[in-house]
Structure formats: structure tokens, C-alpha cells
PDB file of N, CA and C in Angstrom:
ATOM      1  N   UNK A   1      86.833 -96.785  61.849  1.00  0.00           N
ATOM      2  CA  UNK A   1      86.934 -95.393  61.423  1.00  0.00           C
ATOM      3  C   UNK A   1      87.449 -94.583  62.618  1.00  0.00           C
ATOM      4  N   UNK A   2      88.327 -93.751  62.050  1.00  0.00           N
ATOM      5  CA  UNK A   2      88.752 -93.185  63.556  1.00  0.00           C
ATOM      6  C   UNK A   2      88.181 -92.034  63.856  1.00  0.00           C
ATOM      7  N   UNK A   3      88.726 -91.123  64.952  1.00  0.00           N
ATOM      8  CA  UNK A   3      87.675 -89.865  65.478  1.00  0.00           C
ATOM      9  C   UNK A   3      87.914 -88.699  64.391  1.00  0.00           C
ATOM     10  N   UNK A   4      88.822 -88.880  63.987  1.00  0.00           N
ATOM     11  CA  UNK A   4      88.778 -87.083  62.883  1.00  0.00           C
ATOM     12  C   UNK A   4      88.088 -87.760  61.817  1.00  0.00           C
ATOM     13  N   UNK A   5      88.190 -88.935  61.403  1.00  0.00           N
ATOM     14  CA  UNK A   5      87.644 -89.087  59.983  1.00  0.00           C
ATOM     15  C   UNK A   5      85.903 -89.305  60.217  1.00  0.00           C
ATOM     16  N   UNK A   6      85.247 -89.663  61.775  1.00  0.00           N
ATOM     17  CA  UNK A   6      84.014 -89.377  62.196  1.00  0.00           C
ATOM     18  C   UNK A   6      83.457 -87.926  61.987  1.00  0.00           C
ATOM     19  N   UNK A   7      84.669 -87.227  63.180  1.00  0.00           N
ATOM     20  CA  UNK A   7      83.490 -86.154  62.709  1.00  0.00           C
ATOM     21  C   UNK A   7      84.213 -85.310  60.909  1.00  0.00           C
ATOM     22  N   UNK A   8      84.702 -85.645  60.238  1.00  0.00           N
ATOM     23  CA  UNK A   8      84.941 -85.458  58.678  1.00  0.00           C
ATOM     24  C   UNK A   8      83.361 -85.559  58.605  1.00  0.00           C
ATOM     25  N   UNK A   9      83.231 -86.491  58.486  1.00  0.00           N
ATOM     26  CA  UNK A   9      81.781 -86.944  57.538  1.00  0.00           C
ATOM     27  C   UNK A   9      80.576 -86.648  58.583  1.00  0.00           C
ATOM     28  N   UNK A  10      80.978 -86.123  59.513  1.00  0.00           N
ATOM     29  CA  UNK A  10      79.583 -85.377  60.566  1.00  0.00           C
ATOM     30  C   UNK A  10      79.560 -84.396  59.834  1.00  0.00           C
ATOM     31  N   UNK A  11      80.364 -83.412  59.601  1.00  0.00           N
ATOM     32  CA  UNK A  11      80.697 -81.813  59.200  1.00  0.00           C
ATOM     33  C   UNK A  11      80.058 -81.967  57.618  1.00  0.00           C
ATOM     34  N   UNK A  12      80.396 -83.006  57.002  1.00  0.00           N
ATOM     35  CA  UNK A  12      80.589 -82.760  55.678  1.00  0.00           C
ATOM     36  C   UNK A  12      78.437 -82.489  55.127  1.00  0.00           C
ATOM     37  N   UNK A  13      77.532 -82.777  55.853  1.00  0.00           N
ATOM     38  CA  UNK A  13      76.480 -82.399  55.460  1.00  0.00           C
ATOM     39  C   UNK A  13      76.218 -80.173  55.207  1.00  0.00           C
ATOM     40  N   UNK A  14      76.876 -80.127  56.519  1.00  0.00           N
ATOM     41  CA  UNK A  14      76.678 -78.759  56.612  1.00  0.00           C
ATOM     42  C   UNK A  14      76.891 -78.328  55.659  1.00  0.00           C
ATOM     43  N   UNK A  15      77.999 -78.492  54.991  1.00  0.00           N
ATOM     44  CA  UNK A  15      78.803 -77.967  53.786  1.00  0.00           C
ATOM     45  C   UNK A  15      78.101 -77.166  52.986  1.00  0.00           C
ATOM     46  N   UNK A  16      77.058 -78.008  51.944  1.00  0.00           N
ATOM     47  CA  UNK A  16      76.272 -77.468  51.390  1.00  0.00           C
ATOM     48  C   UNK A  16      75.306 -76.625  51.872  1.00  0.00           C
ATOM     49  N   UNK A  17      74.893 -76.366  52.902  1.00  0.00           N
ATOM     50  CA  UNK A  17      73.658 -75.875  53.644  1.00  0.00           C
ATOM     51  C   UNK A  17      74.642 -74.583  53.863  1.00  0.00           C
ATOM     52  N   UNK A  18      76.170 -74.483  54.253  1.00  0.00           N
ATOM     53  CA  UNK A  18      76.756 -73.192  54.734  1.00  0.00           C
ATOM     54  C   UNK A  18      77.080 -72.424  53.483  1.00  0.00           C
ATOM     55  N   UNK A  19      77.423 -73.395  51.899  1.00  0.00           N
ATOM     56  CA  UNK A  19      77.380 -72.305  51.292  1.00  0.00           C
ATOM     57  C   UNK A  19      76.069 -71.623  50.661  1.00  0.00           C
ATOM     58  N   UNK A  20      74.854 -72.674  50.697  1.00  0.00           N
ATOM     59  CA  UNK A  20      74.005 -71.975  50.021  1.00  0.00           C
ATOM     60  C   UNK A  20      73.617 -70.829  50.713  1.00  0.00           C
ATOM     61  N   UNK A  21      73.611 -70.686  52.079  1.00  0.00           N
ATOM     62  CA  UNK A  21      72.849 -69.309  52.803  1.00  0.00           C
ATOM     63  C   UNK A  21      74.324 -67.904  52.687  1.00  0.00           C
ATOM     64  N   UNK A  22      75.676 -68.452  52.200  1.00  0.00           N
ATOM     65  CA  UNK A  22      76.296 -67.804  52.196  1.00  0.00           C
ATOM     66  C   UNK A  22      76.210 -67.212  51.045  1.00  0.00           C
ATOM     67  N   UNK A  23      76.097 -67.716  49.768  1.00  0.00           N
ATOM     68  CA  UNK A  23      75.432 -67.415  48.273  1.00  0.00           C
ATOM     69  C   UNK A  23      74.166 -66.832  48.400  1.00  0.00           C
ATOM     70  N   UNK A  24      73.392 -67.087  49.422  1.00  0.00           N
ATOM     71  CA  UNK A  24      71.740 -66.284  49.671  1.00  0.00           C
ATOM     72  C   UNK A  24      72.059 -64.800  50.087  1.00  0.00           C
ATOM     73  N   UNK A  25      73.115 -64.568  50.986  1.00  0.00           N
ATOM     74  CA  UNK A  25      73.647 -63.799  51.447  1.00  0.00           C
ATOM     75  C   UNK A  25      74.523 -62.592  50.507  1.00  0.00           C
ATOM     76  N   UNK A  26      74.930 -63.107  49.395  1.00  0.00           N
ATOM     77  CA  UNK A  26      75.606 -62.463  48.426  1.00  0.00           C
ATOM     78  C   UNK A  26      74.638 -61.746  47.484  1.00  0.00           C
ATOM     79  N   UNK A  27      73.464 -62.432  47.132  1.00  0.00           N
ATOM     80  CA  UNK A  27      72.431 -61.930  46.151  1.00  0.00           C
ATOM     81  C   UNK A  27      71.649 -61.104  47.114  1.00  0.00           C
ATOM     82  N   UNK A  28      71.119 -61.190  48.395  1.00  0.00           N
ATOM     83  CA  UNK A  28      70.927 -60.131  48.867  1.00  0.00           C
ATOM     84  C   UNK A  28      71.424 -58.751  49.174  1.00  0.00           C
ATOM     85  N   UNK A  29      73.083 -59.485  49.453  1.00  0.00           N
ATOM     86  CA  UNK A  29      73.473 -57.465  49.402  1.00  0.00           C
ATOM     87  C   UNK A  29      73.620 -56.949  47.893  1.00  0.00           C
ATOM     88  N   UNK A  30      73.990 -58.233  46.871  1.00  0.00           N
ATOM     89  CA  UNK A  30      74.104 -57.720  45.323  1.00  0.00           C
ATOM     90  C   UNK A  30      72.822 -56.801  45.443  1.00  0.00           C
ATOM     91  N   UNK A  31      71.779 -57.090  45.351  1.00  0.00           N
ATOM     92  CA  UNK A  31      70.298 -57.020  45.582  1.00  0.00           C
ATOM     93  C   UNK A  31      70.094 -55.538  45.811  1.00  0.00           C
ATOM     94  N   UNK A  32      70.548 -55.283  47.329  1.00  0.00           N
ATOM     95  CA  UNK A  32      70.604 -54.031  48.012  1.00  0.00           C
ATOM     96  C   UNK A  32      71.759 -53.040  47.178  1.00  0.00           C
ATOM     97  N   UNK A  33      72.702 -53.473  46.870  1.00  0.00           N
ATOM     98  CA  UNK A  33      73.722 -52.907  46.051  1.00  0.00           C
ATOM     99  C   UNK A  33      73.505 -51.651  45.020  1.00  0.00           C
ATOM    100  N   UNK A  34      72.515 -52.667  43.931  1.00  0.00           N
ATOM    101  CA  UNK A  34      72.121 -52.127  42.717  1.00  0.00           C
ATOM    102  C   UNK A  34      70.908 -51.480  43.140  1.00  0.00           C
ATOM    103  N   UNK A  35      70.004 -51.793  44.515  1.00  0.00           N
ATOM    104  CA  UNK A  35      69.116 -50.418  44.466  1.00  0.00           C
ATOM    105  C   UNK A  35      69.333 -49.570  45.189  1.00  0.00           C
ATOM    106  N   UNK A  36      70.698 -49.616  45.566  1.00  0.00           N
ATOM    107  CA  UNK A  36      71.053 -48.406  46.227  1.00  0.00           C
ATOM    108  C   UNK A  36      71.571 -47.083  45.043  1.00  0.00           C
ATOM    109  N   UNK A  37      72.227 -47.333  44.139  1.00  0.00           N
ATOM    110  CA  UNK A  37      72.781 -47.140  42.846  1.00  0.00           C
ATOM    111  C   UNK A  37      74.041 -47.588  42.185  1.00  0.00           C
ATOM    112  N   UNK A  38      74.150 -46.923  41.400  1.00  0.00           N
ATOM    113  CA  UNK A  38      75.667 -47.821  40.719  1.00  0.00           C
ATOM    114  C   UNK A  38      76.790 -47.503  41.138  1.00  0.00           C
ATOM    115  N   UNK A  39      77.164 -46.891  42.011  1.00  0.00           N
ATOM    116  CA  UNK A  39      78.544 -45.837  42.593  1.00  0.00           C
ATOM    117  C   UNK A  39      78.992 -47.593  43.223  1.00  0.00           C
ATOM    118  N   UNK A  40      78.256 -48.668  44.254  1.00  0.00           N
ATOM    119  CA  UNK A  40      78.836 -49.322  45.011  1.00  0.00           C
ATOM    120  C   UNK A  40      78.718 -50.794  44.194  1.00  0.00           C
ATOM    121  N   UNK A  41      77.940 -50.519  42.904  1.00  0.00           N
ATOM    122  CA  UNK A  41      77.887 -52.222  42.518  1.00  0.00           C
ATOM    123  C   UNK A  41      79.209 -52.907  42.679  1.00  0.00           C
ATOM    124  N   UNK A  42      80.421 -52.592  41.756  1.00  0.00           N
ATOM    125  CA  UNK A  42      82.059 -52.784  41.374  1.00  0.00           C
ATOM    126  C   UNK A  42      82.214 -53.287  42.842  1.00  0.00           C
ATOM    127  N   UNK A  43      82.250 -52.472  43.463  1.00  0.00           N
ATOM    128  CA  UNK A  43      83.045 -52.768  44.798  1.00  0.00           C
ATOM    129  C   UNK A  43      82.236 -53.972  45.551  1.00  0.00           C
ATOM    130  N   UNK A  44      80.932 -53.635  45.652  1.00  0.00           N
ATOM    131  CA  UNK A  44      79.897 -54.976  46.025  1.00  0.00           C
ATOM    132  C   UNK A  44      80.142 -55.984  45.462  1.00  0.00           C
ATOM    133  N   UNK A  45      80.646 -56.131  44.040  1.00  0.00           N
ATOM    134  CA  UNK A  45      80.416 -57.549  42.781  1.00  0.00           C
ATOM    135  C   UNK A  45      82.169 -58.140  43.321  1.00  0.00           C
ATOM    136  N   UNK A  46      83.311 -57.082  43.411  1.00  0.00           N
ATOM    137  CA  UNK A  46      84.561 -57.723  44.157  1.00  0.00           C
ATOM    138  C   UNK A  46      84.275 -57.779  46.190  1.00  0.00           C
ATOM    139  N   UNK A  47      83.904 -57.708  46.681  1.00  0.00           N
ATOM    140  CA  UNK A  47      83.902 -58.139  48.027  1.00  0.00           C
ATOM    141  C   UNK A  47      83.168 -59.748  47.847  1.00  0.00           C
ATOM    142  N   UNK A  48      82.235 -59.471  47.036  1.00  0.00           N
ATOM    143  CA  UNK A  48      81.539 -61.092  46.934  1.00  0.00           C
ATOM    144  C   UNK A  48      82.345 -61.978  46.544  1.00  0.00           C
ATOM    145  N   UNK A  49      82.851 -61.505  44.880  1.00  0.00           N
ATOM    146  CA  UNK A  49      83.626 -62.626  44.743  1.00  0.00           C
ATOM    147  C   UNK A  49      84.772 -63.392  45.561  1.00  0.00           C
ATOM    148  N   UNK A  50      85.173 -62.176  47.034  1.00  0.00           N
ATOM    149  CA  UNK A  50      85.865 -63.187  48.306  1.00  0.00           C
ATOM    150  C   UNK A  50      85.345 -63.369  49.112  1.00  0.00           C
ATOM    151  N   UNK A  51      84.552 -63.453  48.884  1.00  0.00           N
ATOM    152  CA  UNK A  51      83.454 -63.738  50.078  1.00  0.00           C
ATOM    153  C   UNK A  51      82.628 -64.890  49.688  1.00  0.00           C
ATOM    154  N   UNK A  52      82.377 -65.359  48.609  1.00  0.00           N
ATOM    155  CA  UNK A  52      81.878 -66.707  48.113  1.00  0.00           C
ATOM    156  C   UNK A  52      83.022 -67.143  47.437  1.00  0.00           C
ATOM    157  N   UNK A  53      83.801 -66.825  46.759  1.00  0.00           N
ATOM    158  CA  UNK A  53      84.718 -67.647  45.959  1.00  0.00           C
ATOM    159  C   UNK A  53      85.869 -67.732  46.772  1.00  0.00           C
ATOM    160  N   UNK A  54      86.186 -67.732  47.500  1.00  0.00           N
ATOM    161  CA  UNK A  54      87.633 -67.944  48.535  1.00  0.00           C
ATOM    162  C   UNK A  54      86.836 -69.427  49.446  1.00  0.00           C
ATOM    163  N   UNK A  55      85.700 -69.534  49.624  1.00  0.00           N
ATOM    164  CA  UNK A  55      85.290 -70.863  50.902  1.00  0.00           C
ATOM    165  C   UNK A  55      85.380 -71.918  49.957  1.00  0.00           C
ATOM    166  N   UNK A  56      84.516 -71.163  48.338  1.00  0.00           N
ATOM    167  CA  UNK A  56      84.196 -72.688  47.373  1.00  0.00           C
ATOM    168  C   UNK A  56      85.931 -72.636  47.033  1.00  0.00           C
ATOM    169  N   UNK A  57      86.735 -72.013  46.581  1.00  0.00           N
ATOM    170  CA  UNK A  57      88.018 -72.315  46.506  1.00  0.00           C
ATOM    171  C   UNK A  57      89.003 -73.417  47.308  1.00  0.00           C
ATOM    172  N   UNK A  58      88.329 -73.086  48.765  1.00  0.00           N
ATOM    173  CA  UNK A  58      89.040 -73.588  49.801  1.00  0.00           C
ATOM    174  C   UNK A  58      88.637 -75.122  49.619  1.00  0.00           C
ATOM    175  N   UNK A  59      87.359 -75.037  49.751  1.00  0.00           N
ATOM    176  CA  UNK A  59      86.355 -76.901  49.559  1.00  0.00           C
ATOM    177  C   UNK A  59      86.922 -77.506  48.281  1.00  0.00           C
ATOM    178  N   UNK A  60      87.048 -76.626  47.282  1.00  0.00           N
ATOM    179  CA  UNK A  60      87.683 -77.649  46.158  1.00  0.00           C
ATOM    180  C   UNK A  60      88.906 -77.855  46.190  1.00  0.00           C
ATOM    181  N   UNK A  61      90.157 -76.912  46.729  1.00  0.00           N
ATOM    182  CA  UNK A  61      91.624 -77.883  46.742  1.00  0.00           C
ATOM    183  C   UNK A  61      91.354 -78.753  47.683  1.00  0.00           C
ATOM    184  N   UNK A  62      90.616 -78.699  49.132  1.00  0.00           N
ATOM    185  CA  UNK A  62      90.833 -79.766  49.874  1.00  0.00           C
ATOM    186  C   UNK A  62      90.264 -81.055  49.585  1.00  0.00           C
ATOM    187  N   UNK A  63      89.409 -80.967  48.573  1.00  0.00           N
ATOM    188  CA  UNK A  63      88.842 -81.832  47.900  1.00  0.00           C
ATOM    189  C   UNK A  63      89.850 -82.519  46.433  1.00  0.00           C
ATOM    190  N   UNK A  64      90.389 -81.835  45.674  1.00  0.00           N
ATOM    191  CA  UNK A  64      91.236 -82.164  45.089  1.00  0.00           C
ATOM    192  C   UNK A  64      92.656 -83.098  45.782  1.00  0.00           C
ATOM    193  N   UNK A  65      92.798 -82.233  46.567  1.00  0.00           N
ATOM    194  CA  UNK A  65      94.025 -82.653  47.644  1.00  0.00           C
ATOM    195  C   UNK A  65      93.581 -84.394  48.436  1.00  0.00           C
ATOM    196  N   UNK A  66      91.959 -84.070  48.710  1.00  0.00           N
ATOM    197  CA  UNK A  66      92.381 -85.417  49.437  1.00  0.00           C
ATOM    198  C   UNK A  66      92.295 -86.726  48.163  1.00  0.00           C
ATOM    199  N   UNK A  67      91.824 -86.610  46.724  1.00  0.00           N
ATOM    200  CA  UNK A  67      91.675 -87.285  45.418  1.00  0.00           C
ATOM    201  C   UNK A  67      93.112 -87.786  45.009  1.00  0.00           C
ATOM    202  N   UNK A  68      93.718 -86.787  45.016  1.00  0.00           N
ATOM    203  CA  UNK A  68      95.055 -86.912  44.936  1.00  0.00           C
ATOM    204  C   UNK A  68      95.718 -87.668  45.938  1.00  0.00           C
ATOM    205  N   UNK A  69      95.631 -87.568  47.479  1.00  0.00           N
ATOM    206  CA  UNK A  69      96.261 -88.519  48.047  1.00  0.00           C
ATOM    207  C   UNK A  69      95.980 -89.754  48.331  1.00  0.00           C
ATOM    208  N   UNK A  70      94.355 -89.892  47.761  1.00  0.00           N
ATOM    209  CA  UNK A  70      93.345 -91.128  47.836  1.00  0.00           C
ATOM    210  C   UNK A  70      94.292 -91.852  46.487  1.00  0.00           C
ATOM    211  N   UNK A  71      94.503 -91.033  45.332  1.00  0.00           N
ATOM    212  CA  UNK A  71      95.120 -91.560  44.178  1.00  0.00           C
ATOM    213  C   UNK A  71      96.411 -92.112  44.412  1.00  0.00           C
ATOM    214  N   UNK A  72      97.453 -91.370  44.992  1.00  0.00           N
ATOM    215  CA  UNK A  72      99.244 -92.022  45.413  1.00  0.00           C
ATOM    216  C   UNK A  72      99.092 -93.108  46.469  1.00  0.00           C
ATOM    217  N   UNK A  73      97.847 -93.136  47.501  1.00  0.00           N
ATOM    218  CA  UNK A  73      98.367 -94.649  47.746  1.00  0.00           C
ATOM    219  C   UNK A  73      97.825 -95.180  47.445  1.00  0.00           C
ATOM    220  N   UNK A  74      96.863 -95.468  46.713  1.00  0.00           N
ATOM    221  CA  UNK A  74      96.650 -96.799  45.650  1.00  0.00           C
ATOM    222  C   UNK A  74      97.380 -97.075  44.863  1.00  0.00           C
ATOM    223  N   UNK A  75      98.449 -95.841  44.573  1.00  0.00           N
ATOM    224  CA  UNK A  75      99.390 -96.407  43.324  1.00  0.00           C
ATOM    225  C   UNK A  75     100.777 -96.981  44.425  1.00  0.00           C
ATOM    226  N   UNK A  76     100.751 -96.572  45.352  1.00  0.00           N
ATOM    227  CA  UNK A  76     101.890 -97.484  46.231  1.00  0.00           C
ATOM    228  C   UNK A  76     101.822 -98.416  47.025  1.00  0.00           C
ATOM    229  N   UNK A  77     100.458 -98.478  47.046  1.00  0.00           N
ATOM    230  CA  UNK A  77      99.965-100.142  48.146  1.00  0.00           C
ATOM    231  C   UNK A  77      99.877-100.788  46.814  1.00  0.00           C
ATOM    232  N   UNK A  78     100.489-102.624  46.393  1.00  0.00           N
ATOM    233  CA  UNK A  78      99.421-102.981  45.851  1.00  0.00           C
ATOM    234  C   UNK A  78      98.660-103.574  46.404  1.00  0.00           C
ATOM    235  N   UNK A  79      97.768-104.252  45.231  1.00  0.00           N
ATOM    236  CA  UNK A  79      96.455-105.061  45.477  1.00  0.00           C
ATOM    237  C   UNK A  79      96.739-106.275  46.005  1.00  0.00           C
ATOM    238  N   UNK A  80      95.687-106.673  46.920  1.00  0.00           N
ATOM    239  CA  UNK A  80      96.096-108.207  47.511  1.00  0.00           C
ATOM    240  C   UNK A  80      95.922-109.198  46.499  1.00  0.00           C
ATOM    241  N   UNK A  81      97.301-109.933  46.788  1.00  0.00           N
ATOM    242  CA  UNK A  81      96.894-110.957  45.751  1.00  0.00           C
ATOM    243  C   UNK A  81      98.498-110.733  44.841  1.00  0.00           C
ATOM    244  N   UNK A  82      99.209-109.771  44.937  1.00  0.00           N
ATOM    245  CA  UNK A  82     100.274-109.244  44.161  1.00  0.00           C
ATOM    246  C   UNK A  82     101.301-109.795  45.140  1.00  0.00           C
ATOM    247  N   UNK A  83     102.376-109.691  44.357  1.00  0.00           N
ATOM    248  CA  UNK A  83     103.743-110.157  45.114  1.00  0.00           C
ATOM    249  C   UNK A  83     104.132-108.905  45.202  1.00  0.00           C
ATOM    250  N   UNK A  84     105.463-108.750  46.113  1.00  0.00           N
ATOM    251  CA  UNK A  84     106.240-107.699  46.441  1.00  0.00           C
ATOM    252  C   UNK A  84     107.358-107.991  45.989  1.00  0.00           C
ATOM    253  N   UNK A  85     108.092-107.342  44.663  1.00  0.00           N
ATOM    254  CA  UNK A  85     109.730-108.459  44.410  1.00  0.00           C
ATOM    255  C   UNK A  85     110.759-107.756  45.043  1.00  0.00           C
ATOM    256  N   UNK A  86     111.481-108.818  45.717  1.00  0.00           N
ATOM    257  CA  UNK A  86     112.763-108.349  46.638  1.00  0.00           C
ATOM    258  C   UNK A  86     111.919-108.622  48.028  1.00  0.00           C
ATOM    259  N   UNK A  87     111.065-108.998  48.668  1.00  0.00           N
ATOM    260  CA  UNK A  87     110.424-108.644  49.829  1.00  0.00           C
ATOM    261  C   UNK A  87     111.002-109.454  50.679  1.00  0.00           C
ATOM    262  N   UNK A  88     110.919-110.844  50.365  1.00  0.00           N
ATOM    263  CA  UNK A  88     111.618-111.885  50.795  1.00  0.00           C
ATOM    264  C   UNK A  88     113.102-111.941  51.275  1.00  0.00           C
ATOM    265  N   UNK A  89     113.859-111.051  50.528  1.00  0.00           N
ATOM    266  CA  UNK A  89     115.377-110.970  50.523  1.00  0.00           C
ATOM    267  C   UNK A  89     116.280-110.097  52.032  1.00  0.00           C
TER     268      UNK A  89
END
């Protein structure tokens, strides 16, 4: 395993632990928001949604992204045990 793909899977525990306090973080100012009154909810309910939905956005294409490239080379390596035709030539 090499060194970026080490610490990959060092980092990858935090993950969950950074968004839940970041989502803890959202229901608290929601929280403070609505008892402050309704003039700032709107604007409170859109700052959150980039403020939690832009990181989980980010974690799922790079997550999609690496599925996808986990997917194209399996479809361009084959399996051992397969011939290669023309390889020989």
C-alpha cells in the first residue's frame, strides 16, 4: 500500500465524526435562529444548506469518482487466466 493511499484510510475515520459535529453545529444555530425570530430563519436555513451540503456533496462525488475509476479498470485489466488477442504479435 503506498503512502497517500495510507494516510486515505487514516483520514477516512474522521469523516464521519467531522460531519456529525458539523450537522450538530447547524441545528444549533437553526436552534438559535428560530428563537431569535423569524426575520433570520430563510437566511439561516440557506447558509446551512452550504455549509452542510457543499462537504456531504464534496464526499459523495469523490466517492462516486473513485467507484467509477475502481469500475474502468476492471473493465480494462482482464482477469488472470484470460488471453490478450494480438499480444503475441
Amino acid at each position: 500500500m503506498s503512502a497517500p493511499q495510507a494516510a486515505r484510510l487514516a483520514v477516512l475515520p474522521l469523516l464521519p465524526i467531522a460531519l456529525a459535529v458539523l450537522a450538530w453545529l447547524g441545528f444549533v444555530a437553526m436552534r438559535e435562529s428560530i428563537a431569535s425570530g423569524g426575520a433570520g430563519i430563510w437566511l439561516m436555513a440557506w447558509v446551512l444548506a452550504f455549509l452542510v451540503g457543499m462537504p456531504l456533496l464534496v464526499l459523495g462525488l469523490a466517492v462516486a469518482g473513485a467507484a467509477q475509476r475502481h469500475t474502468l479498470a476492471r473493465n480494462l485489466v482482464p482477469y488472470s487466466g484470460e488471453t490478450i488477442p494480438g499480444a503475441g504479435q
